[in-house]
N, C-alpha and C. Protein backbone atom coordinates (compact mmCIF):
# COMPACT_ATOMS: atom_id res chain seq x y z
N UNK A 1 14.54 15.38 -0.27
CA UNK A 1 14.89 16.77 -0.44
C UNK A 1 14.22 17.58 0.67
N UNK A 2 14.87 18.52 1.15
CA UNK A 2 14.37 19.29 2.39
C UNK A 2 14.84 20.54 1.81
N UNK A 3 13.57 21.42 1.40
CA UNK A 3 13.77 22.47 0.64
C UNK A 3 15.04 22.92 -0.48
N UNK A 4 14.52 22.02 -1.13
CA UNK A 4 15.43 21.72 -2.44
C UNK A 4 16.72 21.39 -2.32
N UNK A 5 17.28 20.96 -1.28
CA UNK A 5 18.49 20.21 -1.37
C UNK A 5 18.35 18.91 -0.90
N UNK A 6 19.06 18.05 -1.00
CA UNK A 6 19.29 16.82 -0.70
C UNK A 6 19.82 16.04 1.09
N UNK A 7 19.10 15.70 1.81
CA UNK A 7 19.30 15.32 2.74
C UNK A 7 19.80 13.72 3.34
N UNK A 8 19.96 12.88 2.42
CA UNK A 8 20.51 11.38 2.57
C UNK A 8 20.92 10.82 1.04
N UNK A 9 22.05 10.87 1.48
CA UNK A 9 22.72 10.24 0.08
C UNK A 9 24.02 9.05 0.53
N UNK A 10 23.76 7.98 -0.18
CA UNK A 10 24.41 6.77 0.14
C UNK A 10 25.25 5.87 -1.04
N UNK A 11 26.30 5.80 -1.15
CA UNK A 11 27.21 5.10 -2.49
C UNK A 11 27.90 3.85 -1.13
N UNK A 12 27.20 2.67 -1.97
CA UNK A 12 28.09 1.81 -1.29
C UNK A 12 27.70 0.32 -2.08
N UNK A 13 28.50 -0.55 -2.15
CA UNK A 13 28.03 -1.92 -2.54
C UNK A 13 27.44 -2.87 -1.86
N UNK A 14 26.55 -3.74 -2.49
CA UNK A 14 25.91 -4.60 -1.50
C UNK A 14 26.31 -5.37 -0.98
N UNK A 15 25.95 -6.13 0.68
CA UNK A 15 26.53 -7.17 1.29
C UNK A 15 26.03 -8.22 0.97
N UNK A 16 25.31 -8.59 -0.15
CA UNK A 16 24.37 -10.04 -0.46
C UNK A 16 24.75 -10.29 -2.04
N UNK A 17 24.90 -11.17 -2.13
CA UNK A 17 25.41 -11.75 -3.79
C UNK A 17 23.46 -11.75 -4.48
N UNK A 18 23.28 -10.94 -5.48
CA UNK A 18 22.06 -11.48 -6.11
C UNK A 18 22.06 -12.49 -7.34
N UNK A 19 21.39 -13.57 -7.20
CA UNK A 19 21.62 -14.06 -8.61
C UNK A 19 20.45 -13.56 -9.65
N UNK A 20 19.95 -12.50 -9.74
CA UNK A 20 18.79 -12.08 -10.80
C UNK A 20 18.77 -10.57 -10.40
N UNK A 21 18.84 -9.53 -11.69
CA UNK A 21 19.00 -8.49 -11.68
C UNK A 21 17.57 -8.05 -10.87
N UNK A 22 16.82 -8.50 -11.05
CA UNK A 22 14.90 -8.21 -10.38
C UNK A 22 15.45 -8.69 -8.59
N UNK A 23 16.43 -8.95 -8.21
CA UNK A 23 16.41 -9.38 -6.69
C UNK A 23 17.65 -8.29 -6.22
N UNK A 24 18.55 -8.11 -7.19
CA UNK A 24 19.50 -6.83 -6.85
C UNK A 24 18.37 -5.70 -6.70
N UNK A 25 17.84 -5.14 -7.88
CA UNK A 25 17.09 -3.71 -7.55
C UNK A 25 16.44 -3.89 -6.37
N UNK A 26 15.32 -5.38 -6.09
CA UNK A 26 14.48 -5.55 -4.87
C UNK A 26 15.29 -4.97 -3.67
N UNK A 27 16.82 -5.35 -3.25
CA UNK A 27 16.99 -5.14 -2.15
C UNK A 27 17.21 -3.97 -2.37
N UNK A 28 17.84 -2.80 -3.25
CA UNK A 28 17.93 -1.24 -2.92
C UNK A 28 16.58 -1.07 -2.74
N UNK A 29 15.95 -1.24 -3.61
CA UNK A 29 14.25 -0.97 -2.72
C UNK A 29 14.16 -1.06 -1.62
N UNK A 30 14.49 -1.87 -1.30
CA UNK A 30 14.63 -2.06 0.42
C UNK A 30 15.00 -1.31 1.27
N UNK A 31 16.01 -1.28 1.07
CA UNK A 31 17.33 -0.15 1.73
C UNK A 31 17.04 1.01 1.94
N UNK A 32 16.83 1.46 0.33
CA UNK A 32 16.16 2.69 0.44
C UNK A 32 14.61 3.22 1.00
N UNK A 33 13.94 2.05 1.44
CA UNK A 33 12.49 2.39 1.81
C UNK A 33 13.19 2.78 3.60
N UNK A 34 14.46 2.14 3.74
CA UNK A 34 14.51 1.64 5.14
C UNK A 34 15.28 3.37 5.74
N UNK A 35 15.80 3.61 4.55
CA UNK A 35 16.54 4.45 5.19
C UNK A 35 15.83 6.26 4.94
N UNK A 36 14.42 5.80 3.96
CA UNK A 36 13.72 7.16 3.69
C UNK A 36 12.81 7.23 5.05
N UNK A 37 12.49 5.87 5.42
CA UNK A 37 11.52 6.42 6.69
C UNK A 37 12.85 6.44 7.98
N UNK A 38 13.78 6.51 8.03
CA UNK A 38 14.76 6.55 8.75
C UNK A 38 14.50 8.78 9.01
N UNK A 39 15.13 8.83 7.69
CA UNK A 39 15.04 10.30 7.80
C UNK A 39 13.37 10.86 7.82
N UNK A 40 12.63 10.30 7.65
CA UNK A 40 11.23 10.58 8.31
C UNK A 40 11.12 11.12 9.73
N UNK A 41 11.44 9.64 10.17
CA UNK A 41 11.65 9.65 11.85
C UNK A 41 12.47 10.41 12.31
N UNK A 42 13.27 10.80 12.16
CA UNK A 42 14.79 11.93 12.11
C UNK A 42 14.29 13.42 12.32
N UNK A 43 13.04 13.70 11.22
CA UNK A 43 12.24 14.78 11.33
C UNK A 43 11.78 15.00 11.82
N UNK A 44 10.84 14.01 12.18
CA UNK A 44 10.06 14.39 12.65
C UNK A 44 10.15 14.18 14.49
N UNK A 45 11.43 13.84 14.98
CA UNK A 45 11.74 14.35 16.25
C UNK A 45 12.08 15.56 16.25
N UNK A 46 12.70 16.05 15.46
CA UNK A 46 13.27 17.61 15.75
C UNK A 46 12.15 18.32 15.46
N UNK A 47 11.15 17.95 14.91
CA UNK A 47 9.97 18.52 14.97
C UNK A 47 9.39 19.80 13.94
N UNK A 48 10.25 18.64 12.95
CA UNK A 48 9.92 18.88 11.48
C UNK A 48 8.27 18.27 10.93
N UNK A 49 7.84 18.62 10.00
CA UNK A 49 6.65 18.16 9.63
C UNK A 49 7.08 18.00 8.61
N UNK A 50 7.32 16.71 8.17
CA UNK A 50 7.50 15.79 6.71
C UNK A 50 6.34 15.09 5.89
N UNK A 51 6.26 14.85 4.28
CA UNK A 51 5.01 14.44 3.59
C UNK A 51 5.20 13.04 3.92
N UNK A 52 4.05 12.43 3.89
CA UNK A 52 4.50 10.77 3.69
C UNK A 52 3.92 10.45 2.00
N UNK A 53 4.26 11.00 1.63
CA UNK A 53 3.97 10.99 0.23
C UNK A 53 5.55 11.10 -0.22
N UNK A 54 6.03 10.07 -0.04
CA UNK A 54 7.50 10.40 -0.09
C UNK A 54 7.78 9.41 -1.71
N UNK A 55 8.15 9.58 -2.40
CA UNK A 55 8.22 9.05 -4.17
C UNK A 55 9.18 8.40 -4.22
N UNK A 56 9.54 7.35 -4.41
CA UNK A 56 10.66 6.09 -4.75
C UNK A 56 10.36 5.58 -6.21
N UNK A 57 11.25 6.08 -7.32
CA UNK A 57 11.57 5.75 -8.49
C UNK A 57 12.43 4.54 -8.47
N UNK A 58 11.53 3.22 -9.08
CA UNK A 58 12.39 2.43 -9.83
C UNK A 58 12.45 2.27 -11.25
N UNK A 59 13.27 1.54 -11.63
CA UNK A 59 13.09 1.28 -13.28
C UNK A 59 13.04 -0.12 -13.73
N UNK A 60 12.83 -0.82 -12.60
CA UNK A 60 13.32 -2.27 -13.26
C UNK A 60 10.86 -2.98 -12.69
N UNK A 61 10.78 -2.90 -13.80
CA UNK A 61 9.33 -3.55 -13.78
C UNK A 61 8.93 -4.88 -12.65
N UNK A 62 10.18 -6.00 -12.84
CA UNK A 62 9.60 -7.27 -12.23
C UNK A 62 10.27 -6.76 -10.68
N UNK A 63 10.92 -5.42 -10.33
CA UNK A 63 11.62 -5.10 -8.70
C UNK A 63 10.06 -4.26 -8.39
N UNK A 64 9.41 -3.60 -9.46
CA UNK A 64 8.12 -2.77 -8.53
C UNK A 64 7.35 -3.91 -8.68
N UNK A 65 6.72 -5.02 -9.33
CA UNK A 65 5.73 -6.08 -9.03
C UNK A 65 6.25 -6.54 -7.68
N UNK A 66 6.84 -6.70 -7.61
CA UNK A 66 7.61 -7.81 -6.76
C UNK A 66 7.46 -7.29 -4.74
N UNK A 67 7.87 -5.73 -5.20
CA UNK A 67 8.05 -5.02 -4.48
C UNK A 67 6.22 -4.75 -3.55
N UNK A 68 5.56 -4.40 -4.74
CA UNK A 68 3.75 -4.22 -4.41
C UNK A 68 3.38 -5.73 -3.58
N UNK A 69 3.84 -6.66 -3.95
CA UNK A 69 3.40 -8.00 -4.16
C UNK A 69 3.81 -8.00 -2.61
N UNK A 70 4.89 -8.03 -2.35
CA UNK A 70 5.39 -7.45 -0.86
C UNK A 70 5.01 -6.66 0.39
N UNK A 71 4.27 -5.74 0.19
CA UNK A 71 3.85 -4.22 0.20
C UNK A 71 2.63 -4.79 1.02
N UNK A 72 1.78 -5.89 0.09
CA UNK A 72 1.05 -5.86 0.48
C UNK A 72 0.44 -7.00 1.27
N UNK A 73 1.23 -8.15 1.44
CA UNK A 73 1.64 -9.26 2.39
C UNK A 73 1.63 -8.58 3.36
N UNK A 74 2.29 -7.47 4.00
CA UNK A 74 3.31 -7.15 5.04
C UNK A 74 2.36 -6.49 5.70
């Protein structure tokens, strides 16, 4: 959100078959981490000043373990 409206919004299906609902959510996690620091970077050329406190809601428990577990390999 960039002063209360919405700045990246994406409807599309995935290109990867998941066989476990915990590996479908994993990759929108993904996607979406990929494409929030996308519009980060976006900002912050035009020379915007953006939070990096940026909030990614999931709902599926074993996609945020999984996801931390990740997070912190990397």
């Amino acid at each position: 959100m960039l002063n209360g409206a919405p700045i990246g919004f994406r409807c599309s299906t995935q290109k990867t078959v998941a066989l476990l609902v915990i590996e479908a959510e994993l990759y929108v996690v993904v996607m979406t981490t990929q494409d929030m620091l996308y519009i980060l970077h976006v900002l912050e050329s035009i020379g915007l000043q953006a939070q990096l406190n940026m909030i990614l809601e999931v709902d599926n428990k074993g996609a945020v373990v999984l996801a931390n577990i990740w997070s912190v390999r990397a």
